[in-house]
PDB file of N, CA and C in Angstrom:
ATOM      1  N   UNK A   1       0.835  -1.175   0.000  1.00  0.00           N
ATOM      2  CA  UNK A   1       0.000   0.000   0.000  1.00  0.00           C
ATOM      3  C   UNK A   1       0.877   1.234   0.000  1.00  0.00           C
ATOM      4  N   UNK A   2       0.165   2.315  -0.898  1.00  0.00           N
ATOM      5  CA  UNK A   2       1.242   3.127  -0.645  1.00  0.00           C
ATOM      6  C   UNK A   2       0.254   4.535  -0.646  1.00  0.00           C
ATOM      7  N   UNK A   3       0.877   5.518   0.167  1.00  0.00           N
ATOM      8  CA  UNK A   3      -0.006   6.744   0.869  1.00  0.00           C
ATOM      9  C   UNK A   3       0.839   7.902   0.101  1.00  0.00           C
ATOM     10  N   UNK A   4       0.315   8.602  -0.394  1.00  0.00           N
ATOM     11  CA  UNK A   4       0.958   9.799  -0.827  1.00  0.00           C
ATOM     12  C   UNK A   4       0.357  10.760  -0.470  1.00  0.00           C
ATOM     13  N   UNK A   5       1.084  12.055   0.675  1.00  0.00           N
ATOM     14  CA  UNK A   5       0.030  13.127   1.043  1.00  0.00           C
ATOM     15  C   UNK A   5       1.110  14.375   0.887  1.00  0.00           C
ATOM     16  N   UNK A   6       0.080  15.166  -0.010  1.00  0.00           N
ATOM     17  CA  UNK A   6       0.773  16.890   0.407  1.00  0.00           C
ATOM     18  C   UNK A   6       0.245  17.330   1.083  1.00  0.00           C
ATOM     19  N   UNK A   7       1.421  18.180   1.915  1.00  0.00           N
ATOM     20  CA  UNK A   7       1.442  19.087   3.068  1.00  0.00           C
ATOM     21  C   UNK A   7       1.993  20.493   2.995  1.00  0.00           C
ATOM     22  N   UNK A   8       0.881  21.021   3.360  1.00  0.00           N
ATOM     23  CA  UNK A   8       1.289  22.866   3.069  1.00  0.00           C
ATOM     24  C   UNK A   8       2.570  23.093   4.641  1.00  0.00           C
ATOM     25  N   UNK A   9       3.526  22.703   4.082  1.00  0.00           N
ATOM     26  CA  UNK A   9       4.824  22.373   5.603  1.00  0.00           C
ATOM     27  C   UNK A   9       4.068  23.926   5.937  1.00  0.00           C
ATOM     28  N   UNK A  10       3.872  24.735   5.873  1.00  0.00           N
ATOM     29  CA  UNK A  10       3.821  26.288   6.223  1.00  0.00           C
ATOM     30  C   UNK A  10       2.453  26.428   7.658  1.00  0.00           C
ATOM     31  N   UNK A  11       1.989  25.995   7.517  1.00  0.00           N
ATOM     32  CA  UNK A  11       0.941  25.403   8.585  1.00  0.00           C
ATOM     33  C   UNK A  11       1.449  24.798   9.665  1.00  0.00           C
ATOM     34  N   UNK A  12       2.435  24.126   9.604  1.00  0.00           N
ATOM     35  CA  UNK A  12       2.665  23.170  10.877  1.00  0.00           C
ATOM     36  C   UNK A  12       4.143  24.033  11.576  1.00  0.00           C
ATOM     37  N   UNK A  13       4.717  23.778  12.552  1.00  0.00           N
ATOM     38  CA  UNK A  13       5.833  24.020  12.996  1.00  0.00           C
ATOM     39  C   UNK A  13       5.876  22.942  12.923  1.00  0.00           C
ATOM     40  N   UNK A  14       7.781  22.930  12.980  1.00  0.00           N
ATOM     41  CA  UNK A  14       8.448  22.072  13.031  1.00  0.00           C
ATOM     42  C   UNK A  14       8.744  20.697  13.924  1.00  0.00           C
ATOM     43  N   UNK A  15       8.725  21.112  14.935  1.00  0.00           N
ATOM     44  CA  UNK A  15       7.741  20.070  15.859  1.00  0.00           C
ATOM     45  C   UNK A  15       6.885  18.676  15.296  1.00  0.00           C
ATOM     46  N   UNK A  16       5.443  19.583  14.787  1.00  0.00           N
ATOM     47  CA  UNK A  16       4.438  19.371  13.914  1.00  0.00           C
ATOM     48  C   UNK A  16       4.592  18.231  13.090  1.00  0.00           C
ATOM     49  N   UNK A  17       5.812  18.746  12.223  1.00  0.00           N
ATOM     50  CA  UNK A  17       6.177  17.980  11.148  1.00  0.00           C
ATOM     51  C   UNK A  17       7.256  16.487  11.511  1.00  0.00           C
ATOM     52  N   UNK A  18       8.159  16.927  12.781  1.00  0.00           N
ATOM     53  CA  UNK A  18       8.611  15.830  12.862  1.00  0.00           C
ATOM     54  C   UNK A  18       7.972  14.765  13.382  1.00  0.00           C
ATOM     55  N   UNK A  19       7.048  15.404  14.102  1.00  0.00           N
ATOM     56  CA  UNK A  19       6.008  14.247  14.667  1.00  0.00           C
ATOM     57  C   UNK A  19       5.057  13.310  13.919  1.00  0.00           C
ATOM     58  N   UNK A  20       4.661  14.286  12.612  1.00  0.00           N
ATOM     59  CA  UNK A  20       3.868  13.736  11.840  1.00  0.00           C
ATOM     60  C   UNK A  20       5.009  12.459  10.992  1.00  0.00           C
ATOM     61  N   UNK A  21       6.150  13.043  10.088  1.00  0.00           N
ATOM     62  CA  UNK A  21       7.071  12.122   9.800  1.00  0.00           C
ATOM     63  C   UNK A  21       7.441  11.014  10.400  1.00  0.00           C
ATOM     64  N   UNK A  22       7.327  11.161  11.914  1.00  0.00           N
ATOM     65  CA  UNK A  22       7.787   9.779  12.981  1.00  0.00           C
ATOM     66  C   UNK A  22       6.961   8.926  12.823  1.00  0.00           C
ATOM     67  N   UNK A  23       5.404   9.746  12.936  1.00  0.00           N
ATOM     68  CA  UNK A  23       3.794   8.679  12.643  1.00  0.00           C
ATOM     69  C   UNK A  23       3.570   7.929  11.470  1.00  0.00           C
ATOM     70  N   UNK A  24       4.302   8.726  10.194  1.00  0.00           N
ATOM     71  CA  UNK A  24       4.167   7.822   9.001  1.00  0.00           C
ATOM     72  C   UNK A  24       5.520   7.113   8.587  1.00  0.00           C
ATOM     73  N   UNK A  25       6.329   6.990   9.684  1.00  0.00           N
ATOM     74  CA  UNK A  25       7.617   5.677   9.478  1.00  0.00           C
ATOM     75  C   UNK A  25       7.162   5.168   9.776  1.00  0.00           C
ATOM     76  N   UNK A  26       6.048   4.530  11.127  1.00  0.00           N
ATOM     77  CA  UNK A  26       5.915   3.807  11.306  1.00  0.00           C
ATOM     78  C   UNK A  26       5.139   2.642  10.388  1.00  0.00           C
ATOM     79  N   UNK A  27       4.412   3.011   9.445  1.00  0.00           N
ATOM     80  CA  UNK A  27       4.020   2.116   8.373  1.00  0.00           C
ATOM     81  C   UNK A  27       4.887   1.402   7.543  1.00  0.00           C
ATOM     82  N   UNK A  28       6.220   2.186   7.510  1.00  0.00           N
ATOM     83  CA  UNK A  28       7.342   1.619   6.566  1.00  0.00           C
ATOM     84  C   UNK A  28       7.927   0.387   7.291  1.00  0.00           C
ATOM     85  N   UNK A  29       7.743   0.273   8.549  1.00  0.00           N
ATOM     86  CA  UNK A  29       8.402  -0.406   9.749  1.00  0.00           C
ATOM     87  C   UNK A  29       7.689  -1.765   8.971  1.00  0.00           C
ATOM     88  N   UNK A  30       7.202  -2.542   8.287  1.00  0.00           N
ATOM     89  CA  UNK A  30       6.261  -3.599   8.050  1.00  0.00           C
ATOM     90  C   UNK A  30       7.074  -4.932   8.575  1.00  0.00           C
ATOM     91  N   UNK A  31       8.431  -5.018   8.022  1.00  0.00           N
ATOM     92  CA  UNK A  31       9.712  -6.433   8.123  1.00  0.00           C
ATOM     93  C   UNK A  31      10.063  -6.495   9.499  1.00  0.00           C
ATOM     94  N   UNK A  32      10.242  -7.719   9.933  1.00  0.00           N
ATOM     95  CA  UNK A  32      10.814  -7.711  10.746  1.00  0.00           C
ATOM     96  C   UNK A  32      12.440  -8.140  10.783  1.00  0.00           C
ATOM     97  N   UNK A  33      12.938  -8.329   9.346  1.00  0.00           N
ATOM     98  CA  UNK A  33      14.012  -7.633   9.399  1.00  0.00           C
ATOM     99  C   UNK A  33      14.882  -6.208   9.869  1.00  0.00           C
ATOM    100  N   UNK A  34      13.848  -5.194   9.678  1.00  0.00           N
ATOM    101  CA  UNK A  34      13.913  -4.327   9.714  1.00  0.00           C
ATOM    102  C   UNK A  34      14.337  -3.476  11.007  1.00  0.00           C
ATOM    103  N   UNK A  35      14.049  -4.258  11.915  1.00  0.00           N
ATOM    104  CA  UNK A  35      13.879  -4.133  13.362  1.00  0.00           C
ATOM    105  C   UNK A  35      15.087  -4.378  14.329  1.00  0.00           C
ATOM    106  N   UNK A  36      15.299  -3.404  14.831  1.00  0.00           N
ATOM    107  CA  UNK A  36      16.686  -3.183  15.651  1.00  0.00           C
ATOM    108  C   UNK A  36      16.077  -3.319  17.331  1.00  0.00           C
ATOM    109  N   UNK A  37      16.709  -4.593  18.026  1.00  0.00           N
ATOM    110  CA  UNK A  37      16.326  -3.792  18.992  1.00  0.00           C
ATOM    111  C   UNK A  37      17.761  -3.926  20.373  1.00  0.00           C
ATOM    112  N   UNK A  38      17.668  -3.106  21.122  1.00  0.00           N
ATOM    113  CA  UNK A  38      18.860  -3.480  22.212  1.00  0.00           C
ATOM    114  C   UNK A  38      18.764  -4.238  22.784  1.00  0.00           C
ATOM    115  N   UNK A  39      19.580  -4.741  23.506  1.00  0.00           N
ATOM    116  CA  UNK A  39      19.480  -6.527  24.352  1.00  0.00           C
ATOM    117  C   UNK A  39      18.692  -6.768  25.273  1.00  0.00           C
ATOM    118  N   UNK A  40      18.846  -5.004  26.002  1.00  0.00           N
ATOM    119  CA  UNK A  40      17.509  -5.180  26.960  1.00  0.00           C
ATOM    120  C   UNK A  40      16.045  -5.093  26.481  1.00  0.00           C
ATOM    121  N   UNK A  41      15.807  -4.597  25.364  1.00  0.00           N
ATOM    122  CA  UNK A  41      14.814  -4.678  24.463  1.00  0.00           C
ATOM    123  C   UNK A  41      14.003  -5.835  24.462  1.00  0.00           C
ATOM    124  N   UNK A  42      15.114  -6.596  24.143  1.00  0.00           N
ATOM    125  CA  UNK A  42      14.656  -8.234  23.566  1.00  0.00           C
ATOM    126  C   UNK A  42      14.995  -9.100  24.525  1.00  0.00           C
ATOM    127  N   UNK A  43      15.380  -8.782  25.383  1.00  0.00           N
ATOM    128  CA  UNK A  43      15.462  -9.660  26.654  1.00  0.00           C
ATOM    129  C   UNK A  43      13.555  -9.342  27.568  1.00  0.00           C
ATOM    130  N   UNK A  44      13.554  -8.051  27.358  1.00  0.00           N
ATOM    131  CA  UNK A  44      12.162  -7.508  28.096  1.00  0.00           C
ATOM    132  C   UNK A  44      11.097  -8.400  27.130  1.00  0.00           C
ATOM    133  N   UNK A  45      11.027  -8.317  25.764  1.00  0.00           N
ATOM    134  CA  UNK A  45      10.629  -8.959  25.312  1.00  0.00           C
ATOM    135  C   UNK A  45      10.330 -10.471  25.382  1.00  0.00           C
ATOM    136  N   UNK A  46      11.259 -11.073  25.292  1.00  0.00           N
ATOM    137  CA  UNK A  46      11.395 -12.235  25.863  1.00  0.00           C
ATOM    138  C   UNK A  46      10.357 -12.825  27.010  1.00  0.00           C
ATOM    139  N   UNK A  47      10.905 -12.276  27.946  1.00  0.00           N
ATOM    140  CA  UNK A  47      10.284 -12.482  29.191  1.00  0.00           C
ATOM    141  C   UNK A  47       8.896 -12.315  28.943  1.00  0.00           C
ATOM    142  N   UNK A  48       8.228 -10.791  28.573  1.00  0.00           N
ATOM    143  CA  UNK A  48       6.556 -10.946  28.172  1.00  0.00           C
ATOM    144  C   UNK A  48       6.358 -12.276  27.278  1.00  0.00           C
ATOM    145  N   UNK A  49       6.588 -12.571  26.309  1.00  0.00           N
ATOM    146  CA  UNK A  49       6.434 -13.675  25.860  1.00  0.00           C
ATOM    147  C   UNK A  49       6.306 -14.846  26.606  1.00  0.00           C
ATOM    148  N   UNK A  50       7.670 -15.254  27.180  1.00  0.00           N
ATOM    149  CA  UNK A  50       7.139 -16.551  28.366  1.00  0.00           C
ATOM    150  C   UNK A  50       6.626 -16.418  29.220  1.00  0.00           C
ATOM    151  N   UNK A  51       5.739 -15.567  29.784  1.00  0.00           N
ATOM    152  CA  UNK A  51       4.968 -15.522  30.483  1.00  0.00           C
ATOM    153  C   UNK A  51       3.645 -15.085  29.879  1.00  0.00           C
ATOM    154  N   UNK A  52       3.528 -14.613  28.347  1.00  0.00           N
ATOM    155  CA  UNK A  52       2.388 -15.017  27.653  1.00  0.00           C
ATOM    156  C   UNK A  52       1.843 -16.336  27.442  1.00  0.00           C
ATOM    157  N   UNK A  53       2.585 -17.383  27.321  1.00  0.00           N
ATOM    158  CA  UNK A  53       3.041 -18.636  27.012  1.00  0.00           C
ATOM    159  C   UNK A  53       1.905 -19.255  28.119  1.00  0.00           C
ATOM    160  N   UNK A  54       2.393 -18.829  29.052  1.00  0.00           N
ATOM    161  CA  UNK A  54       2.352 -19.590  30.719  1.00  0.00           C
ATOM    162  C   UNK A  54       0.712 -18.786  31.115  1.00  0.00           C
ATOM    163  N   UNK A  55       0.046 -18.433  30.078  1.00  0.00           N
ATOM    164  CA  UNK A  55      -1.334 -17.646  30.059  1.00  0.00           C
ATOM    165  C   UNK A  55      -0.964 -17.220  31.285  1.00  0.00           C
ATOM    166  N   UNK A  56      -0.280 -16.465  31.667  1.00  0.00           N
ATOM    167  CA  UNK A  56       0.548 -14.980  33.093  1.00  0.00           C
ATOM    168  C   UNK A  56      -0.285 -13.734  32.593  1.00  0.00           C
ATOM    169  N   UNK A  57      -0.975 -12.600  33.220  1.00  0.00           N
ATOM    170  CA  UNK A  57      -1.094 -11.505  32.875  1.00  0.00           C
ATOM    171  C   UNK A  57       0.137 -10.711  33.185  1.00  0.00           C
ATOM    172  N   UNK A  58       0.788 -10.228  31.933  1.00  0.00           N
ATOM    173  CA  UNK A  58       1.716  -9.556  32.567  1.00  0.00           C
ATOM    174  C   UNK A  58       1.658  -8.354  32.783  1.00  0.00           C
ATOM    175  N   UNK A  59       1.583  -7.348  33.356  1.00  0.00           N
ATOM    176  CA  UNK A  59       1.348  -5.682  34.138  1.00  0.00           C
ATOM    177  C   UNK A  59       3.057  -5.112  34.001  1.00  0.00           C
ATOM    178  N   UNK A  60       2.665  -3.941  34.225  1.00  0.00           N
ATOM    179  CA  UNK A  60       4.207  -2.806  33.577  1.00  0.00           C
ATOM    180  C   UNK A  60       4.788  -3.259  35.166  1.00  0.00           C
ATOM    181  N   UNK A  61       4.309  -3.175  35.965  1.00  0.00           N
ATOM    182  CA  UNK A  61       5.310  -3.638  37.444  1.00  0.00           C
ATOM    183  C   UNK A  61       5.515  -5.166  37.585  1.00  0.00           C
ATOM    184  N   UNK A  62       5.040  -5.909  36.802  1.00  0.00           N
ATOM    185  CA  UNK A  62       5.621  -6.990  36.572  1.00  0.00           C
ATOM    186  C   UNK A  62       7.159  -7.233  36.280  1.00  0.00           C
ATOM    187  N   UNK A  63       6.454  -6.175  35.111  1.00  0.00           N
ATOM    188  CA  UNK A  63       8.047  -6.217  34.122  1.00  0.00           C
ATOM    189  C   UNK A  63       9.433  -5.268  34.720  1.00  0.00           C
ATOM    190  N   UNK A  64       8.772  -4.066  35.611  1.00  0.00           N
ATOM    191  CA  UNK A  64       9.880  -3.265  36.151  1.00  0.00           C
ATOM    192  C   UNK A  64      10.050  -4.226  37.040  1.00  0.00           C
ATOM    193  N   UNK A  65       9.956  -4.304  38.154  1.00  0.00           N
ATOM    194  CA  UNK A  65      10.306  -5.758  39.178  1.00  0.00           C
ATOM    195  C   UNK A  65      11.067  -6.636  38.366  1.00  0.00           C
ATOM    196  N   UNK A  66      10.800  -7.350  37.392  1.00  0.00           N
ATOM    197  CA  UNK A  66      12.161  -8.293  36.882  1.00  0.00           C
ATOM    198  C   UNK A  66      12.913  -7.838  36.553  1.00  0.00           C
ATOM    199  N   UNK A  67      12.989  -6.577  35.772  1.00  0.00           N
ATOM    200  CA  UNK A  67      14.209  -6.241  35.576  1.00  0.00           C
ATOM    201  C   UNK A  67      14.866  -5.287  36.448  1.00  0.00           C
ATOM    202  N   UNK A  68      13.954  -5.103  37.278  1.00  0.00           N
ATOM    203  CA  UNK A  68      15.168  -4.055  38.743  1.00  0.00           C
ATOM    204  C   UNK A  68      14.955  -2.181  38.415  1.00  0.00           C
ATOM    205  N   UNK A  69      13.985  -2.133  37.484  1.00  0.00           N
ATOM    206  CA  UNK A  69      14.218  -0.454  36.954  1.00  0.00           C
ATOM    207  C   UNK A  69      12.562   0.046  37.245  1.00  0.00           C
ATOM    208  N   UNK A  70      13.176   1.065  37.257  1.00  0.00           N
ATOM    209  CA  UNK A  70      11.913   2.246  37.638  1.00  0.00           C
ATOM    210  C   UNK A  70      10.630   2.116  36.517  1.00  0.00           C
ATOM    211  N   UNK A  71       9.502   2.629  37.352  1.00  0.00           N
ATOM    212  CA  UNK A  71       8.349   2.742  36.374  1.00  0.00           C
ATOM    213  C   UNK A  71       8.351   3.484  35.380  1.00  0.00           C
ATOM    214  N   UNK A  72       9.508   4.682  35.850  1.00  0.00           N
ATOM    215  CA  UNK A  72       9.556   5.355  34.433  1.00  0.00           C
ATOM    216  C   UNK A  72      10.258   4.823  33.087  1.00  0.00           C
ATOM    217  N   UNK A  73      11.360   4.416  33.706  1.00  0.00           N
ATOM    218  CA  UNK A  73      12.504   3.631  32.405  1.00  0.00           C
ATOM    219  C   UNK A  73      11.702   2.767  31.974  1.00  0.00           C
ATOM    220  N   UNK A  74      10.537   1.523  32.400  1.00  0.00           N
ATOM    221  CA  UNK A  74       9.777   1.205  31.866  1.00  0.00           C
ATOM    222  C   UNK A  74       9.069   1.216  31.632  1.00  0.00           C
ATOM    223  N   UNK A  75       8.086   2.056  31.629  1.00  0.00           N
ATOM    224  CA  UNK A  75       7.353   2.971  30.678  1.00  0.00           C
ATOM    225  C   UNK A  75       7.984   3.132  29.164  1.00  0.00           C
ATOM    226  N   UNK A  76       9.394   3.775  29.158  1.00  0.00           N
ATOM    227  CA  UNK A  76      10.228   3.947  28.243  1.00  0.00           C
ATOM    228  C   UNK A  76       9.877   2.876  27.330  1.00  0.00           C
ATOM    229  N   UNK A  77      10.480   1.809  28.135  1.00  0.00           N
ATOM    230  CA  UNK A  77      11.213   0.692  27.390  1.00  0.00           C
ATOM    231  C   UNK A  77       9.801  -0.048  26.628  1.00  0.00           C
ATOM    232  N   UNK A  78       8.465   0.025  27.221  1.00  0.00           N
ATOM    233  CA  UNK A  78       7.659  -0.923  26.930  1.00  0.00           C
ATOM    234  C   UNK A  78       6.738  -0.202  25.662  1.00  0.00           C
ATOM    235  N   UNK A  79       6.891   1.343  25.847  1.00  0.00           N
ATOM    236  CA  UNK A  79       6.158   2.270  24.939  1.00  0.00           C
ATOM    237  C   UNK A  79       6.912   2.143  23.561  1.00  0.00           C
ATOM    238  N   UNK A  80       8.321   2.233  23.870  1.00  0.00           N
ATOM    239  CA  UNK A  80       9.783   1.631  22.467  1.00  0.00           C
ATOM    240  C   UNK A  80       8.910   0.202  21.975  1.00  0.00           C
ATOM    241  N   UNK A  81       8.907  -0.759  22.366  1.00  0.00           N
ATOM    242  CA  UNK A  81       8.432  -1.730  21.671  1.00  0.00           C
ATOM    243  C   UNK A  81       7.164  -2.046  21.511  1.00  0.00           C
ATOM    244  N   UNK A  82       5.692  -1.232  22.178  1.00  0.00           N
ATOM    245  CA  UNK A  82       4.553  -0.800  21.331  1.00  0.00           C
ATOM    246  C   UNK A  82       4.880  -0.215  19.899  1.00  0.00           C
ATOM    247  N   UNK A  83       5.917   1.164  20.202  1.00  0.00           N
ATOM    248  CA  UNK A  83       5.621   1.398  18.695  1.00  0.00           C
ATOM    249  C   UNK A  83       6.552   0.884  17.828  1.00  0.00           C
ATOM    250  N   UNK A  84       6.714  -0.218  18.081  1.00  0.00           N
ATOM    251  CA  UNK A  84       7.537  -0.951  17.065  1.00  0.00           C
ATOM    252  C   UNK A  84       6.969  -2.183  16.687  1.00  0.00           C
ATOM    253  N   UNK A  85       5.407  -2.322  17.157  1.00  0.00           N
ATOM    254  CA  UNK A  85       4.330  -2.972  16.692  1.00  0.00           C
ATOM    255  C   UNK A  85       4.514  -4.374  17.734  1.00  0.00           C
ATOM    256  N   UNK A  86       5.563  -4.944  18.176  1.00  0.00           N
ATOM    257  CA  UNK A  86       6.074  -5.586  19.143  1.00  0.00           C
ATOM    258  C   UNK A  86       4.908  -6.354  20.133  1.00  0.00           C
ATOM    259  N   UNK A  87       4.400  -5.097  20.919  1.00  0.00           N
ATOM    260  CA  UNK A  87       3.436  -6.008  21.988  1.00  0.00           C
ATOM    261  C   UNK A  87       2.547  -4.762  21.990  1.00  0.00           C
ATOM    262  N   UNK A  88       1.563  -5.205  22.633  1.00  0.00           N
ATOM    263  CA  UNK A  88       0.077  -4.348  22.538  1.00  0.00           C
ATOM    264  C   UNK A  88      -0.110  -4.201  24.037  1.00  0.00           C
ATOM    265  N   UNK A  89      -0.826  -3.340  24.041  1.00  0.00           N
ATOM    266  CA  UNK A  89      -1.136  -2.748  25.709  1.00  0.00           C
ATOM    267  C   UNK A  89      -2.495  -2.978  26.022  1.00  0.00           C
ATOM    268  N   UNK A  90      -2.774  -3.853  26.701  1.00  0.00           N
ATOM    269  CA  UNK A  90      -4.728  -3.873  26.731  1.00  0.00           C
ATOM    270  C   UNK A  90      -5.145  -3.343  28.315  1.00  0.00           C
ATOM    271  N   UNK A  91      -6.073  -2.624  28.635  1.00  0.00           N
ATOM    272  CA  UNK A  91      -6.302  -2.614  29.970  1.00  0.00           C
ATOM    273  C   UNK A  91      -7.428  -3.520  30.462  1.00  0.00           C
ATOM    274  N   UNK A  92      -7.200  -3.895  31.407  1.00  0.00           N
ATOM    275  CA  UNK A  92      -7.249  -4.758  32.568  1.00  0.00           C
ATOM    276  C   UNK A  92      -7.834  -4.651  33.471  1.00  0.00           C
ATOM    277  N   UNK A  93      -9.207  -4.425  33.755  1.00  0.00           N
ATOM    278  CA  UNK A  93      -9.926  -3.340  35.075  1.00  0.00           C
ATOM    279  C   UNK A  93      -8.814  -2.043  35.397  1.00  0.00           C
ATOM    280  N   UNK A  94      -7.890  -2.087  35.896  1.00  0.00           N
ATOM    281  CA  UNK A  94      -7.210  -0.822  36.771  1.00  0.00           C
ATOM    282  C   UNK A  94      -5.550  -0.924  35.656  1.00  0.00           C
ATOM    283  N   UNK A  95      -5.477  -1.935  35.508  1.00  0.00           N
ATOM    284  CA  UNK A  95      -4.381  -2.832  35.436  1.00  0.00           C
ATOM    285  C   UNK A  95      -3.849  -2.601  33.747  1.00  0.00           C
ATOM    286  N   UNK A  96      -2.713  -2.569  33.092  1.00  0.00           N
ATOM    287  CA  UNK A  96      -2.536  -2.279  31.668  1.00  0.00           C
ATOM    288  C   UNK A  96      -1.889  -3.593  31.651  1.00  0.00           C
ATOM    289  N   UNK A  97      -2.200  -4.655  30.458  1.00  0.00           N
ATOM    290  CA  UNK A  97      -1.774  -5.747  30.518  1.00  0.00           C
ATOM    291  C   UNK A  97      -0.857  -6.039  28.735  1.00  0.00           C
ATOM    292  N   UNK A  98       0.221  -6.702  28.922  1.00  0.00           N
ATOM    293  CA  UNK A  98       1.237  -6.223  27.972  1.00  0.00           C
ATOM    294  C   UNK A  98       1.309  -7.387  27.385  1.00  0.00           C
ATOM    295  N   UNK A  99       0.870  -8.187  26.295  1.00  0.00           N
ATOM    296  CA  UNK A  99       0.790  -9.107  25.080  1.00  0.00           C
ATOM    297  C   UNK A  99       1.914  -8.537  24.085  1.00  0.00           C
ATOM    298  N   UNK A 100       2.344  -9.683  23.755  1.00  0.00           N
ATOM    299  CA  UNK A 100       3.736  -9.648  22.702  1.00  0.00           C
ATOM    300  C   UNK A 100       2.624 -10.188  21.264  1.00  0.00           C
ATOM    301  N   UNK A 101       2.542  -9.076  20.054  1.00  0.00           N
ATOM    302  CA  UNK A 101       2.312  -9.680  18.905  1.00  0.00           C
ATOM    303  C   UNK A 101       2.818 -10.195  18.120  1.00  0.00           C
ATOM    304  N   UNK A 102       1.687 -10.986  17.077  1.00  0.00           N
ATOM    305  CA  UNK A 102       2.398 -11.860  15.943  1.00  0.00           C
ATOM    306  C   UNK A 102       3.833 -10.963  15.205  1.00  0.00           C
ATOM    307  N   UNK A 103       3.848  -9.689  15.307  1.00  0.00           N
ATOM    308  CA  UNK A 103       5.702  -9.531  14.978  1.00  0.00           C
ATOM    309  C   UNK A 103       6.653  -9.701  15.876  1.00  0.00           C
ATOM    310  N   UNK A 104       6.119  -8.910  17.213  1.00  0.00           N
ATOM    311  CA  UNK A 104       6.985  -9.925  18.154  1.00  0.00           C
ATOM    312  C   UNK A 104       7.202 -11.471  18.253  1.00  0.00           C
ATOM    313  N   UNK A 105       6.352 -11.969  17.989  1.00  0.00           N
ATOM    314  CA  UNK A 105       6.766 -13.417  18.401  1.00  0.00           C
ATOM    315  C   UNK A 105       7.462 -14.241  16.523  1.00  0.00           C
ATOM    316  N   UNK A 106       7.398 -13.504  15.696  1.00  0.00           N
ATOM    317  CA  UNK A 106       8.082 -13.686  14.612  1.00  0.00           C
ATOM    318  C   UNK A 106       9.930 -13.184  14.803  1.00  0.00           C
ATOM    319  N   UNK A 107       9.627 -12.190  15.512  1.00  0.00           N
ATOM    320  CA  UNK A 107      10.992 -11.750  15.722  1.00  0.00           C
ATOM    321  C   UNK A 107      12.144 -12.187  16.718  1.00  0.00           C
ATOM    322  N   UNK A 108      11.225 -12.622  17.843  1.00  0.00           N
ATOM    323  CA  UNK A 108      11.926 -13.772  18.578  1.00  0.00           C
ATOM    324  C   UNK A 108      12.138 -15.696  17.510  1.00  0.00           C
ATOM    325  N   UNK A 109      11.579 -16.011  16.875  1.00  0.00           N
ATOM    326  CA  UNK A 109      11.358 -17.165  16.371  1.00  0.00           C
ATOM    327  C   UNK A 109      12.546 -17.088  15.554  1.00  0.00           C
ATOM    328  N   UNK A 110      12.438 -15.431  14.683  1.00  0.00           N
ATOM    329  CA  UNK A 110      13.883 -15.483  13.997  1.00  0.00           C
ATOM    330  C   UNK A 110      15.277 -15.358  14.499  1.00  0.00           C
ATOM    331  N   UNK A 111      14.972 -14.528  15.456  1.00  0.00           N
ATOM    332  CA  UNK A 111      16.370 -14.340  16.266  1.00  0.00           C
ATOM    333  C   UNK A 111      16.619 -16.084  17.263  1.00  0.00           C
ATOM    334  N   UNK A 112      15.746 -16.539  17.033  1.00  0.00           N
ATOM    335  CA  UNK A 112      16.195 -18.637  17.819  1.00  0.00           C
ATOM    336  C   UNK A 112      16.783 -18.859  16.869  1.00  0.00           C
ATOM    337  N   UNK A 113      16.436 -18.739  15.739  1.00  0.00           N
ATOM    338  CA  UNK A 113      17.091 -19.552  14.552  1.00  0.00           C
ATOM    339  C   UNK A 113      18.503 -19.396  14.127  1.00  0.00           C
ATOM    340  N   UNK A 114      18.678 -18.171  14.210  1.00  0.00           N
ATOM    341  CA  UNK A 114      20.019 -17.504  13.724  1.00  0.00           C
ATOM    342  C   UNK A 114      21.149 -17.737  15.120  1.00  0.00           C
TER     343      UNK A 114
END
């Protein structure tokens, strides 16, 4: 699919525009070749996964608790691999509950192999 849009740049600040540009990479993002992530990335990853596995609800203080870091750094870390299509955020009565998707779990499957 392919989107072609003009933009009167003169309307937006710059800001504006980088934000909008960030929103439409993310469509280009489709491969999961494509996909870089840091060790703690894919280690965080990981972990949601086996404990998707293990039908676990996993919660953002789940995940800060295993790995020893603040709610904010993970916040960071878990919002980085939402928008990298990775895992989905569903809420939970009170609770935000963190599922790894079919690209996540393609991207772990490839990174076993290699």
């Amino acid at each position: 699919m392919v989107l072609i849009i003009q933009i009167n740049s003169s309307i937006f600040s710059k800001k504006q525009l980088s934000l909008l540009k960030e929103e439409l990479t993310l469509f280009e993002e489709s491969s999961i070749e494509d996909i870089s992530l840091e060790r703690t990335l894919y280690e965080m990853l990981s972990f949601i996964y086996e404990q998707n596995q293990k039908n676990v609800v996993v919660s953002y203080g789940t995940v800060a608790k295993k790995f020893g870091i603040s709610k904010v750094t993970n916040g960071k870390r878990v919002a980085e691999l939402e928008r990298k299509g990775l895992v989905s955020i569903s809420l939970k009565g009170r609770m935000k509950s963190i599922q790894v998707t079919k690209k996540g779990e393609d991207l772990l499957q490839q990174r076993l192999i290699q």
